[in-house]
N, C-alpha and C. Protein backbone atom coordinates (compact mmCIF):
# COMPACT_ATOMS: atom_id res chain seq x y z
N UNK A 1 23.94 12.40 -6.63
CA UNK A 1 24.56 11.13 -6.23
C UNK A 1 23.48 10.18 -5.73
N UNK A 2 23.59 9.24 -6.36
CA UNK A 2 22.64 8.04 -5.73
C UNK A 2 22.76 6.95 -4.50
N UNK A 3 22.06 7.59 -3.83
CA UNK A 3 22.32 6.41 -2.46
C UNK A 3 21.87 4.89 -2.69
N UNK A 4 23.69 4.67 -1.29
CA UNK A 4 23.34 3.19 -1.31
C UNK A 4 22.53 2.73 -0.70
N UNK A 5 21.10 1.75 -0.60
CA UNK A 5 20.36 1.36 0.27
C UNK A 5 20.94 -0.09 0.65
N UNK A 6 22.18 -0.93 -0.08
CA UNK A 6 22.01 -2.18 0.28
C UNK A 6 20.54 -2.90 -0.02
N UNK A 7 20.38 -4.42 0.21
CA UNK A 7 19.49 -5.27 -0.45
C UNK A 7 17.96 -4.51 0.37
N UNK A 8 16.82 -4.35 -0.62
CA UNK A 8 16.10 -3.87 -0.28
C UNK A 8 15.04 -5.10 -0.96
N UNK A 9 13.83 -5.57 -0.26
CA UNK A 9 12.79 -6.35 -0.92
C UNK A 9 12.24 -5.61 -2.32
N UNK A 10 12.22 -5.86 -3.25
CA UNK A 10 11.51 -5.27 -4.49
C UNK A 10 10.25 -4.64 -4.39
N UNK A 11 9.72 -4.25 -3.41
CA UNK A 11 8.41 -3.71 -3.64
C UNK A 11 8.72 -2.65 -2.01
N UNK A 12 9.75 -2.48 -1.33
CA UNK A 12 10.06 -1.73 -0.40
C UNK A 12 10.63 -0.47 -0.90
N UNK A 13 10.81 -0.24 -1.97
CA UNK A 13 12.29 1.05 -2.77
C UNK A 13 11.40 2.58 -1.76
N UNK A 14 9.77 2.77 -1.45
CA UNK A 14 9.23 3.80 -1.18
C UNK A 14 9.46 4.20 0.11
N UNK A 15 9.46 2.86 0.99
CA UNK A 15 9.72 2.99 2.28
C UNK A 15 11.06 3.60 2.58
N UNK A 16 11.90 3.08 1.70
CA UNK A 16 13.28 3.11 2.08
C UNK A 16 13.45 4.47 1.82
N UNK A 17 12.88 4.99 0.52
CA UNK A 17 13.65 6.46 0.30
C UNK A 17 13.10 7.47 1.45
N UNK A 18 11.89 6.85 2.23
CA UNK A 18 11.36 7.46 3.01
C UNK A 18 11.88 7.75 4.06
N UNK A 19 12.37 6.71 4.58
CA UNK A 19 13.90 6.63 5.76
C UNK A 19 14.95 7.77 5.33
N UNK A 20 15.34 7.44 4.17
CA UNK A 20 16.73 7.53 4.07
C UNK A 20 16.48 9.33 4.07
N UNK A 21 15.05 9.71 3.27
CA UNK A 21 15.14 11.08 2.78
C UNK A 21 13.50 11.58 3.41
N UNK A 22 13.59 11.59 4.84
CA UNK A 22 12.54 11.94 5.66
C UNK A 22 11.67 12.99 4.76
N UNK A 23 12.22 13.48 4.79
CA UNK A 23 11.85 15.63 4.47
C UNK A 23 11.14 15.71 2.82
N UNK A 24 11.52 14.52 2.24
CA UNK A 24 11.20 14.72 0.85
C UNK A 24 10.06 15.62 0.40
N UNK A 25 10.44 16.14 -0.27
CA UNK A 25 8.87 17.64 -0.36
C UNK A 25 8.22 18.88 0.13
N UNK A 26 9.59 18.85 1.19
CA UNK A 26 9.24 20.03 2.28
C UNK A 26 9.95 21.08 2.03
N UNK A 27 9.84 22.13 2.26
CA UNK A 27 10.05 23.51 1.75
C UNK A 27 10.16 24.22 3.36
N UNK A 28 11.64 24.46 2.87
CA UNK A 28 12.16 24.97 4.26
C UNK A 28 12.16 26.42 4.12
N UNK A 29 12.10 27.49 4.63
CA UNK A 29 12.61 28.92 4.41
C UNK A 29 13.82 29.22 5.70
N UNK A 30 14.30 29.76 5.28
CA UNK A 30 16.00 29.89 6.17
C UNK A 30 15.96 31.91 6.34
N UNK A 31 15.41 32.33 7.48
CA UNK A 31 15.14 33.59 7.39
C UNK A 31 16.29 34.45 8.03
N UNK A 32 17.06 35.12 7.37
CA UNK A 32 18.57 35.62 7.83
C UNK A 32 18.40 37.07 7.10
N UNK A 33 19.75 37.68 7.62
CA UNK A 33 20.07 39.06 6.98
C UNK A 33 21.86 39.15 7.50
N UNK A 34 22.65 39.87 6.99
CA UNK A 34 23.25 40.23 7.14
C UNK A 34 23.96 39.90 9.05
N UNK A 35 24.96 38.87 8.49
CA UNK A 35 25.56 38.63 10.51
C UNK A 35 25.01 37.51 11.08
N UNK A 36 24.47 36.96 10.46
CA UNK A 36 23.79 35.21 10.88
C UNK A 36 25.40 34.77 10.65
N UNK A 37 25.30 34.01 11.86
CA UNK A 37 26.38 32.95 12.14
C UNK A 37 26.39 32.23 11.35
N UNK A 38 27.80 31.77 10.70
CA UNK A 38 27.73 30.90 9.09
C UNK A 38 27.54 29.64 9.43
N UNK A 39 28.30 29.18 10.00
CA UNK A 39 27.76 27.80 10.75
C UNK A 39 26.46 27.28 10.93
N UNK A 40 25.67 28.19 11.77
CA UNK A 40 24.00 27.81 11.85
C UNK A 40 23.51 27.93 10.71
N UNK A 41 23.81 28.65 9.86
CA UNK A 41 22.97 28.53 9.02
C UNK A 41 23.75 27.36 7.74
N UNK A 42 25.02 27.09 7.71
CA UNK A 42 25.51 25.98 6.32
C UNK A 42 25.22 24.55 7.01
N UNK A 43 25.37 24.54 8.10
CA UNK A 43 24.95 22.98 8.60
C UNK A 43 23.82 22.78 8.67
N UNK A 44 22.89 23.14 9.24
CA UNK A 44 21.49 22.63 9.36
C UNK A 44 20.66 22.50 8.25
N UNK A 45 21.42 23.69 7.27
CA UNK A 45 20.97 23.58 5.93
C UNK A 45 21.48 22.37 4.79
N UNK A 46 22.68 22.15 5.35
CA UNK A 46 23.01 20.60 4.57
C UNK A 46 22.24 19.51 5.11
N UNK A 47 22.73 19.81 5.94
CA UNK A 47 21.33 18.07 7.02
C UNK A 47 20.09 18.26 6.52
N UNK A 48 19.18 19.06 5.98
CA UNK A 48 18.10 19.56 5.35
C UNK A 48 18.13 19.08 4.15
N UNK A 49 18.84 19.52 2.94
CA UNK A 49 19.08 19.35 2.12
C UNK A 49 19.00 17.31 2.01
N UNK A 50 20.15 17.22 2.12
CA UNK A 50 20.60 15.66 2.81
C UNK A 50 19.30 15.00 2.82
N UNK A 51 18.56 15.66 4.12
CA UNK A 51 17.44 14.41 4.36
C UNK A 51 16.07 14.98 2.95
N UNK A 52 16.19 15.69 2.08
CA UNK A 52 15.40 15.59 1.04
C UNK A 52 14.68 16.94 0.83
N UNK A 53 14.43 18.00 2.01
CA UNK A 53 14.11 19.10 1.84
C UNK A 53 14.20 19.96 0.91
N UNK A 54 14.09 20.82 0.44
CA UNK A 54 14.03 22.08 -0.51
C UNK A 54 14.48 23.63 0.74
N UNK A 55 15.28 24.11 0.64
CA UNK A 55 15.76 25.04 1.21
C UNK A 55 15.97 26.64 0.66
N UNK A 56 15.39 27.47 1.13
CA UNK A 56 15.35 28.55 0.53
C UNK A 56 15.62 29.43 1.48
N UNK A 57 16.69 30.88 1.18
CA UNK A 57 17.41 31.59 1.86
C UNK A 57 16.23 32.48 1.42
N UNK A 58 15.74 33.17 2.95
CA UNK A 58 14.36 34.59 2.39
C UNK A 58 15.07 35.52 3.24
N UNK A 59 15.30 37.15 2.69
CA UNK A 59 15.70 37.59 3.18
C UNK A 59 15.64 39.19 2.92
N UNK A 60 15.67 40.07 3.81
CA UNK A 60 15.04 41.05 3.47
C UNK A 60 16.17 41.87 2.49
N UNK A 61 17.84 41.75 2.71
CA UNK A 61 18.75 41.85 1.72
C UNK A 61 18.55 41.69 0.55
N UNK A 62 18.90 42.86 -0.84
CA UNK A 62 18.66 42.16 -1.81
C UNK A 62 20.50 41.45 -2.52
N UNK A 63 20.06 40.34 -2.87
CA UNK A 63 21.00 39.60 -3.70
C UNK A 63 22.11 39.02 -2.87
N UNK A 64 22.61 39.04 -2.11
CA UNK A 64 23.09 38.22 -1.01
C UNK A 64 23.04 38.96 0.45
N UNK A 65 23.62 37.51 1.39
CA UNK A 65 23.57 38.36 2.72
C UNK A 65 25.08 37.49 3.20
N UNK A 66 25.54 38.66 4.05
CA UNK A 66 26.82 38.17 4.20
C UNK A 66 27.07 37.43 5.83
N UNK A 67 27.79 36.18 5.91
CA UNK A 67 27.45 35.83 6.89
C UNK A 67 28.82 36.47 8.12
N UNK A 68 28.58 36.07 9.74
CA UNK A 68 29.66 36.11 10.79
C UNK A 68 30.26 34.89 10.66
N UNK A 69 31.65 34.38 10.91
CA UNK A 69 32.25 33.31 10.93
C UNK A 69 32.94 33.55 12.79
N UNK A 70 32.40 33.01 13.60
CA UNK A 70 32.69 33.43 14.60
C UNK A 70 33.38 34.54 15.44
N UNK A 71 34.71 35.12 14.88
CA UNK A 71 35.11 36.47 15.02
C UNK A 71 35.22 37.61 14.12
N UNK A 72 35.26 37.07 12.39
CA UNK A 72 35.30 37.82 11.30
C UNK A 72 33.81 37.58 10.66
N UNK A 73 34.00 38.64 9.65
CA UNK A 73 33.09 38.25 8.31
C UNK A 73 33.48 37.14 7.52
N UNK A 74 32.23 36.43 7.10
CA UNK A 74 32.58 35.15 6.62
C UNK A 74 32.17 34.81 5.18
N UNK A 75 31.94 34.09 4.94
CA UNK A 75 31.08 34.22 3.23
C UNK A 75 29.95 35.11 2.58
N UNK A 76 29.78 35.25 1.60
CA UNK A 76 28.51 35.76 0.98
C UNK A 76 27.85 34.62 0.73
N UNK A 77 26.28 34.67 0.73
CA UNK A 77 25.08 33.72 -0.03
C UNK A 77 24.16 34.36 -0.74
N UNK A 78 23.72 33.85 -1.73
CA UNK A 78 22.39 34.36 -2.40
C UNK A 78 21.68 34.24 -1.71
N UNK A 79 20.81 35.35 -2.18
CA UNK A 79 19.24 35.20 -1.48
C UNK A 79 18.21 34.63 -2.67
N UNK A 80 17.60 33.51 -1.85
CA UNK A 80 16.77 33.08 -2.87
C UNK A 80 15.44 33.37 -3.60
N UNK A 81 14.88 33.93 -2.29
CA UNK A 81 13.92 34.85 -2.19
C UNK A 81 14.03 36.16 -1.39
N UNK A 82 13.67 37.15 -2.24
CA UNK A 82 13.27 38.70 -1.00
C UNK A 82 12.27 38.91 0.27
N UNK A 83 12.19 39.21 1.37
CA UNK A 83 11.01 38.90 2.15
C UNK A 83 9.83 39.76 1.56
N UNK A 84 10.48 41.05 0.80
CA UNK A 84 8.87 41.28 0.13
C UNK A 84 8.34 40.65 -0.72
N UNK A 85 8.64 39.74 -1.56
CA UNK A 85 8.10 38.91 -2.29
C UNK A 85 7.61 37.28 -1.83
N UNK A 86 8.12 37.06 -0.40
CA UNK A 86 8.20 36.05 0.16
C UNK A 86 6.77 35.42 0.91
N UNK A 87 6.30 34.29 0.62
CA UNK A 87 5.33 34.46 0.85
C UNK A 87 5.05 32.88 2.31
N UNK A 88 4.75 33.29 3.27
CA UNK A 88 4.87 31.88 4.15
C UNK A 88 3.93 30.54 3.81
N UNK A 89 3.00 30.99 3.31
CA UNK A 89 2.27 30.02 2.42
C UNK A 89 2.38 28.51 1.73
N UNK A 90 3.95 29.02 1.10
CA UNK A 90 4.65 28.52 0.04
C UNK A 90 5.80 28.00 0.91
N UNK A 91 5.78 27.51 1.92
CA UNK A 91 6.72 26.75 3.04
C UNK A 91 6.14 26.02 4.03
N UNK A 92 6.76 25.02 4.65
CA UNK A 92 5.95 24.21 5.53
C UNK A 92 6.74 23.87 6.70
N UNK A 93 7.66 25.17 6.53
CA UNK A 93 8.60 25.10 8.09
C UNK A 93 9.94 26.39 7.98
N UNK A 94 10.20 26.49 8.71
CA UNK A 94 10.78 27.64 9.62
C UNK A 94 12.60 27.35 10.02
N UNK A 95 13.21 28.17 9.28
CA UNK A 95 14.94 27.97 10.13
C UNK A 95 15.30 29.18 10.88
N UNK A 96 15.77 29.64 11.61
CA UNK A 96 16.35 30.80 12.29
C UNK A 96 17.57 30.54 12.96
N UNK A 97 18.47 30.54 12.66
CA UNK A 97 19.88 30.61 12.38
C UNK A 97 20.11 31.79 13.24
N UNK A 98 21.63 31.98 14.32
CA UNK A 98 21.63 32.78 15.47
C UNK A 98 22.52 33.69 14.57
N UNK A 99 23.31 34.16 15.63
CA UNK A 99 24.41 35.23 15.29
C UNK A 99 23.99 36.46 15.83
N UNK A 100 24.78 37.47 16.46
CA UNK A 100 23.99 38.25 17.49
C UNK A 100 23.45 39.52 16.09
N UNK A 101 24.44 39.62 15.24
CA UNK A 101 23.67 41.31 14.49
C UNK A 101 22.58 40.62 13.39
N UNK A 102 22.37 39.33 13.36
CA UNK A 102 21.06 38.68 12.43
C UNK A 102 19.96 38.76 12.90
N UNK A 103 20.01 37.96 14.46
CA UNK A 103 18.57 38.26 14.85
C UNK A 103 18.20 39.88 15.29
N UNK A 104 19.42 40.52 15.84
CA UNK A 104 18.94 41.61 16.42
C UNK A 104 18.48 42.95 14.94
N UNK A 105 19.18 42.67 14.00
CA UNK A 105 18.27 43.68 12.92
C UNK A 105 17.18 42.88 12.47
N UNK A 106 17.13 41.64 12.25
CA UNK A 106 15.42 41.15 12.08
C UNK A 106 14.34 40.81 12.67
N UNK A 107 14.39 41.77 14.71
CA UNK A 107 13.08 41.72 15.34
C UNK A 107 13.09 43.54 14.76
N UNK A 108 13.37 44.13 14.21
CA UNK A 108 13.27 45.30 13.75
C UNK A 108 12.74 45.81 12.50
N UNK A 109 12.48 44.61 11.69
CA UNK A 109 11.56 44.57 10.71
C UNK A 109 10.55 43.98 10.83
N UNK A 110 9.53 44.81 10.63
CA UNK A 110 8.36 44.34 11.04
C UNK A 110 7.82 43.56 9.93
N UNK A 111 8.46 43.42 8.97
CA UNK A 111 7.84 42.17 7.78
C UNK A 111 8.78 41.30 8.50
N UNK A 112 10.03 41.13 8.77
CA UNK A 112 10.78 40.13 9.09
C UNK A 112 9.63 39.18 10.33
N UNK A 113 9.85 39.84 10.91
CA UNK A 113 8.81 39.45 12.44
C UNK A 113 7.66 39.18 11.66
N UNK A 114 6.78 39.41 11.42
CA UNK A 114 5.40 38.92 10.53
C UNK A 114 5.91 37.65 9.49
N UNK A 115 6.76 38.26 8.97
CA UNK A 115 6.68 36.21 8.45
C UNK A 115 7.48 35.33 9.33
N UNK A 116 8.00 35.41 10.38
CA UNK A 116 8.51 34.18 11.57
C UNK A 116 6.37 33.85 11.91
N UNK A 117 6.53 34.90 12.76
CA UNK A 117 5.21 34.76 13.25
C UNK A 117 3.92 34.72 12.81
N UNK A 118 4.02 34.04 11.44
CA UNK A 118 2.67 33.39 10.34
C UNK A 118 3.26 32.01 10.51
N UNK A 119 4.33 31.29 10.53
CA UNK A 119 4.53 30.17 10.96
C UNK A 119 4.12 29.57 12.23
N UNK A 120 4.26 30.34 13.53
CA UNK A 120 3.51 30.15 14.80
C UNK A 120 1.83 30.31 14.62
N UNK A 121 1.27 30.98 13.93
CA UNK A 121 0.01 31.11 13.82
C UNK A 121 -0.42 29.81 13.25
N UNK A 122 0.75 29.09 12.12
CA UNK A 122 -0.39 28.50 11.56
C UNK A 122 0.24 26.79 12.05
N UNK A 123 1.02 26.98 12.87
CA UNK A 123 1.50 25.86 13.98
C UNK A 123 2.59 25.10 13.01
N UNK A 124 3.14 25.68 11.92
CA UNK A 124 4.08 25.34 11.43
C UNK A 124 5.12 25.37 12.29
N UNK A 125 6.23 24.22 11.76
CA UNK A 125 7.16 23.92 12.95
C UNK A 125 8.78 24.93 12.59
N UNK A 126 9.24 25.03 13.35
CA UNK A 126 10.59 26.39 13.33
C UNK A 126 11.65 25.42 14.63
N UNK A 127 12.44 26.52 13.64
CA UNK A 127 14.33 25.69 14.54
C UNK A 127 14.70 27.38 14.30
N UNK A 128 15.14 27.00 16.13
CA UNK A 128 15.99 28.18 16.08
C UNK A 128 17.28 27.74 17.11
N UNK A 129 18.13 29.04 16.63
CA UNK A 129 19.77 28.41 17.50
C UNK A 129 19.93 29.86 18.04
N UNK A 130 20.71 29.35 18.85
CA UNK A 130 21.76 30.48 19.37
C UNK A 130 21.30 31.74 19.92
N UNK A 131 21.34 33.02 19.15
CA UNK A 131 20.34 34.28 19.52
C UNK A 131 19.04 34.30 18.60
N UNK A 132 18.97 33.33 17.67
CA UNK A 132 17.93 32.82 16.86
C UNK A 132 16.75 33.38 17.92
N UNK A 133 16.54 33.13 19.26
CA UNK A 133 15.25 32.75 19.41
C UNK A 133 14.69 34.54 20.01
N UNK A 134 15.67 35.78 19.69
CA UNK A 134 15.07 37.09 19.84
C UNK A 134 13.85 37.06 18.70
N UNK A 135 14.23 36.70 17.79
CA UNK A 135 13.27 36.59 16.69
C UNK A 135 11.75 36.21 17.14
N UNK A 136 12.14 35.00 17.47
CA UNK A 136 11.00 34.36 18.05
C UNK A 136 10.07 34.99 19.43
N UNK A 137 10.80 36.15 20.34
CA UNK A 137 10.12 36.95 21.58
C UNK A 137 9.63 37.73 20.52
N UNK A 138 10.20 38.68 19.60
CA UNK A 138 9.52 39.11 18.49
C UNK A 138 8.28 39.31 18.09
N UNK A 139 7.91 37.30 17.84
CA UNK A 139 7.25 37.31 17.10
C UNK A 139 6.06 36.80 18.42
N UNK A 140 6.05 37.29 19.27
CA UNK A 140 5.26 37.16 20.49
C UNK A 140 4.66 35.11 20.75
N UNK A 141 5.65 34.79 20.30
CA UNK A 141 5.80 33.37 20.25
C UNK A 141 6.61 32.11 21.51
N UNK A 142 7.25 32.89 22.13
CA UNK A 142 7.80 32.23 23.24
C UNK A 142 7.30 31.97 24.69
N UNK A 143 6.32 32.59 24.74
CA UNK A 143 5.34 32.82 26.05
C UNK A 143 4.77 31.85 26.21
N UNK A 144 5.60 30.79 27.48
CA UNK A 144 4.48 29.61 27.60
C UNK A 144 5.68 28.61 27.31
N UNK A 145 6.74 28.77 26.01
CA UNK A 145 7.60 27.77 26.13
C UNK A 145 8.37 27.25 26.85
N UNK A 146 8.78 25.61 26.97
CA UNK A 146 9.96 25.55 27.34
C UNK A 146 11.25 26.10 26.20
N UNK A 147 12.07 26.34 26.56
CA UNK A 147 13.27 26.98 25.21
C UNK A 147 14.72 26.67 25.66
N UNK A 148 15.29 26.86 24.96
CA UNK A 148 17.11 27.70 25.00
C UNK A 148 17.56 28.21 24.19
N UNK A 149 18.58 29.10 24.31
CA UNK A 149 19.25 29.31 23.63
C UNK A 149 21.00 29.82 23.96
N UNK A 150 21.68 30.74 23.22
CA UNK A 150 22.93 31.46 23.94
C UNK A 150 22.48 32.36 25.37
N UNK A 151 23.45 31.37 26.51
CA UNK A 151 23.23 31.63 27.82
C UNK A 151 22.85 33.56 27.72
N UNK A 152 23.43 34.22 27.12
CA UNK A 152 23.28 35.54 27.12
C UNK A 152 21.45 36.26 26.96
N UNK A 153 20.88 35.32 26.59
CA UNK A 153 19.79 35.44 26.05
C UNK A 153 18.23 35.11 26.82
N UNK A 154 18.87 34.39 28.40
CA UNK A 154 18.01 33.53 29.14
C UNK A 154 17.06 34.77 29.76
N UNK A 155 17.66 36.32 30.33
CA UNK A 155 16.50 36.89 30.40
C UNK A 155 15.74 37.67 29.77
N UNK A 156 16.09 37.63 28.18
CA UNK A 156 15.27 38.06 27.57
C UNK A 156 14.05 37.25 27.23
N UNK A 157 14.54 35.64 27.59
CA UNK A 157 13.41 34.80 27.46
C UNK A 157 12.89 34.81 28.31
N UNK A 158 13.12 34.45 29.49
CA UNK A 158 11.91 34.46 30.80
C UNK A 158 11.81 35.77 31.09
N UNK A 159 11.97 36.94 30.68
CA UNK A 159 10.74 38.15 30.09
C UNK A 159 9.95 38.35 29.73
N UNK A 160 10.20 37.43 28.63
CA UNK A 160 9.20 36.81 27.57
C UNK A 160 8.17 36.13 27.84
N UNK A 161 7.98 35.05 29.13
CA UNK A 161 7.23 34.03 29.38
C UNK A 161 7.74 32.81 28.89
N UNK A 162 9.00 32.40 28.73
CA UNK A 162 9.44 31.98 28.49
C UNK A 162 10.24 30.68 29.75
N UNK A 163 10.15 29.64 30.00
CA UNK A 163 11.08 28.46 30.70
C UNK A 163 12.49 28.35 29.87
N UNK A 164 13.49 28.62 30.50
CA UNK A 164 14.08 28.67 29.96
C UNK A 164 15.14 27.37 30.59
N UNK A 165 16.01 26.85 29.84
CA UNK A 165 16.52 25.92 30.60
C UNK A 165 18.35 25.32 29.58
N UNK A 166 18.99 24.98 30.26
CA UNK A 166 20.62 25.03 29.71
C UNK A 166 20.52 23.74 29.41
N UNK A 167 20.31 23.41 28.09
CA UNK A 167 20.45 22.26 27.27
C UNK A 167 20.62 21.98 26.25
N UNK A 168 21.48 21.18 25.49
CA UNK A 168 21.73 21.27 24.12
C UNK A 168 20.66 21.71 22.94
N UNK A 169 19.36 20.91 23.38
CA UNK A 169 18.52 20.88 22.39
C UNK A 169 16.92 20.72 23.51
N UNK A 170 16.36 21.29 23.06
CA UNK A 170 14.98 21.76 23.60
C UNK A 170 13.73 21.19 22.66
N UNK A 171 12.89 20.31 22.48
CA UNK A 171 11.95 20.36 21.69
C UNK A 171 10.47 20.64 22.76
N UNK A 172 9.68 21.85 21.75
CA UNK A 172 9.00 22.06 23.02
C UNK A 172 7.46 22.32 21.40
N UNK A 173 6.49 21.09 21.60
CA UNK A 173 5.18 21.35 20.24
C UNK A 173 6.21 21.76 19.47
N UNK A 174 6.03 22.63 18.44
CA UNK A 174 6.61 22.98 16.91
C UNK A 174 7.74 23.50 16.82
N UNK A 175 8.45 23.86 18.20
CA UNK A 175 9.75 24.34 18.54
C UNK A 175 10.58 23.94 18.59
N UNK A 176 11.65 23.87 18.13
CA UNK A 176 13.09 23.04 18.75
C UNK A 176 14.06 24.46 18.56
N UNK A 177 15.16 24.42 19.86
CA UNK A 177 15.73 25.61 20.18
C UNK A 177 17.28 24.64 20.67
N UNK A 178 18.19 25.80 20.17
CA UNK A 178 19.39 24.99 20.45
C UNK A 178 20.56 26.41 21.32
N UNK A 179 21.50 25.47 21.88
CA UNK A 179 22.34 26.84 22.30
C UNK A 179 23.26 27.79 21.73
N UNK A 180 24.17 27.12 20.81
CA UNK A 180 25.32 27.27 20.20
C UNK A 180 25.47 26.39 19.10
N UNK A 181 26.98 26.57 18.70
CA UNK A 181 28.01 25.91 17.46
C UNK A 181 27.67 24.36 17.69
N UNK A 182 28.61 24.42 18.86
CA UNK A 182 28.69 23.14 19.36
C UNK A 182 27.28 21.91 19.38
N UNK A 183 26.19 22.69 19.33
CA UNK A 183 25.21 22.04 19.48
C UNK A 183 24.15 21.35 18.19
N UNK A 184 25.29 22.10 17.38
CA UNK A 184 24.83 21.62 16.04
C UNK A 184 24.18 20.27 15.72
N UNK A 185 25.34 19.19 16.10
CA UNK A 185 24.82 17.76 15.32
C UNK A 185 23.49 17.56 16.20
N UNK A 186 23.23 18.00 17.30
CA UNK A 186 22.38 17.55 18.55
C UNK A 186 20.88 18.12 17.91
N UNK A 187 20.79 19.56 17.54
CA UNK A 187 20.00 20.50 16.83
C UNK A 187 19.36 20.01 15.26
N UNK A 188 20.34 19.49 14.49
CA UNK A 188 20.27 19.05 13.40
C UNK A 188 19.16 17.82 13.39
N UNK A 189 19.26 16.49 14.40
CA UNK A 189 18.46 15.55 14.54
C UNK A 189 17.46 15.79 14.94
N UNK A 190 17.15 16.60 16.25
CA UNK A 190 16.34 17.23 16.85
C UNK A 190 15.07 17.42 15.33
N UNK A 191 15.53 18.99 14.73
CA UNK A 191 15.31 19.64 13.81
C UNK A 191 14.31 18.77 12.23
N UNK A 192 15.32 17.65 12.33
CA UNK A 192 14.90 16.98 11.24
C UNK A 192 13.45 15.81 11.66
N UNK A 193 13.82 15.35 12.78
CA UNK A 193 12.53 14.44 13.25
C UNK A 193 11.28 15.57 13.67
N UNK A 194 11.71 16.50 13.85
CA UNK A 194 10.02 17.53 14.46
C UNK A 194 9.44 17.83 12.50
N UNK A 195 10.68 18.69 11.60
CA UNK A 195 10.19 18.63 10.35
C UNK A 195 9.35 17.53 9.77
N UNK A 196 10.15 15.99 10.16
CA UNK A 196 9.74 14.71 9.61
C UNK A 196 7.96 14.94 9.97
N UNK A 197 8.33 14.72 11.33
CA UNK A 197 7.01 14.64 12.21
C UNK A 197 5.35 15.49 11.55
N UNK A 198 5.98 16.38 11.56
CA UNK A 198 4.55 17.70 10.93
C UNK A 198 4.39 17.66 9.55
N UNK A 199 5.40 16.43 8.77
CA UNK A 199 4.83 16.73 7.39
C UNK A 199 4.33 15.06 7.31
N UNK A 200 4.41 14.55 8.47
CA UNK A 200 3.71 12.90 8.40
C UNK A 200 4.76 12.21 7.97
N UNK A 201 6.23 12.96 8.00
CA UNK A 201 6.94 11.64 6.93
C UNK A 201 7.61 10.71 8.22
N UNK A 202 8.31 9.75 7.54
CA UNK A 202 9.02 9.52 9.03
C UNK A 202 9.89 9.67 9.56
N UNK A 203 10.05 9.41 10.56
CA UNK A 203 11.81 9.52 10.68
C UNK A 203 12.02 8.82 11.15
N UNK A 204 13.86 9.69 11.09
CA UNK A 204 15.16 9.20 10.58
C UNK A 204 15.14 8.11 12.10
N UNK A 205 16.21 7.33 11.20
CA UNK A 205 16.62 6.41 12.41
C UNK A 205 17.33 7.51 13.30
C-alpha cells in the first residue's frame, strides 16, 4: 500500500520517506521460542515493519514457535531463521519479547544467550519487554543499567547490577526496556526512535 504524504516539494520525496519510514533497511531479529507473549511479540513487530524495517523471527525451534496469549496458548509463527544457522552479523538490532516460559527456556541455551549477547558486545541496540529482560541478566548485560521490566522481575535485576525502576518505558544507551501489555504503544515509540537513532535514520515525529 502506498502512503499518503500529502503535498510534498518535488525534490523532498527522500526526506519524507525518511520520516514516514525511519527504519528503512534495518534488519531486526525477534529472538523467541516457544511461550513468548503474543502480543509483545505481533505489535512491536508491526510498528517495525510499518516504520520500514525487515523483521525476522530467529529461533532455536524448528519451523514454528508457538506463542502465550495471556492465559492460553495462542497462535503458531514461522520461524524465519534457526538460531543455529543464525548469524548476528546479518542484523543491526535486537527484539526480546517477554512471556514468562520464553525468556526462562532461552537464558538456558547457551547459543540463545550468545546471540542476545553479540548484540551488547557490538553496542547494537535491543528492546526488551516484560520478562524479556532475564535474557538480557543472561547475557551478563544489565549490570550498570538503568531498566524495567514485569514488577516480578525487579530482584532478579538489581542482582544483576541492575537500577531498576517502575516505568512504562526505560531508555537507558542501546537499551529500551518496557513493563507489560499495556505498555506497548509507549515501548513501540520508545523502540523505534533508539532503532532510528543507531542506524542514523531519523525519527519519527
Amino acid at each position: 500500500m502506498t502512503p499518503a504524504f500529502g503535498c510534498t516539494h518535488p525534490h523532498s520525496d527522500r526526506g519524507t520517506t525518511m520520516a514516514s519510514h525511519p527504519l528503512n533497511g534495518l534488519k531486526v531479529a525477534i529472538l523467541i521460542t516457544d511461550g513468548f507473549e503474543q502480543v509483545e511479540m505481533t505489535e512491536p513487530r508491526k510498528a517495525l515493519d510499518q516504520a520500514g524495517a525487515e523483521t525476522q523471527i530467529v529461533s532455536p525451534k524448528d519451523g514454528a514457535v508457538k506463542a502465550w496469549n495471556f492465559t492460553e496458548w495462542g497462535d503458531q509463527f514461522p520461524v524465519d531463521v534457526p538460531l543455529n544457522s543464525a548469524r548476528p552479523d546479518d542484523y543491526s538490532a535486537l527484539l526480546l519479547p517477554g512471556g514468562v516460559i520464553n525468556p526462562d527456556t532461552l537464558r538456558t541455551i547457551p547459543a540463545a544467550v550468545a546471540f542476545a549477547k553479540s548484540f551488547f558486545d557490538a553496542g547494537k541496540p535491543v528492546a526488551s519487554i516484560c520478562h524479556g529482560p532475564w535474557t538480557v541478566i543472561e547475557a551478563g548485560a544489565a549490570r550498570g543499567r538503568r531498566m524495567t521490566s514485569w514488577p516480578l522481575l525487579q530482584t532478579d535485576l538489581r542482582n544483576a547490577g541492575a537500577d531498576w525502576v517502575d516505568e512504562p518505558v526505560v531508555v537507558d544507551g542501546n537499551l529500551v526496556t518496557s513493563r507489560k501489555p499495556d505498555d506497548i504503544p509507549a515501548f513501540n515509540r520508545a523502540v523505534i526512535a533508539l532503532f532510528a537513532d543507531a542506524r542514523g535514520g531519523a525519527r519519527p515525529a
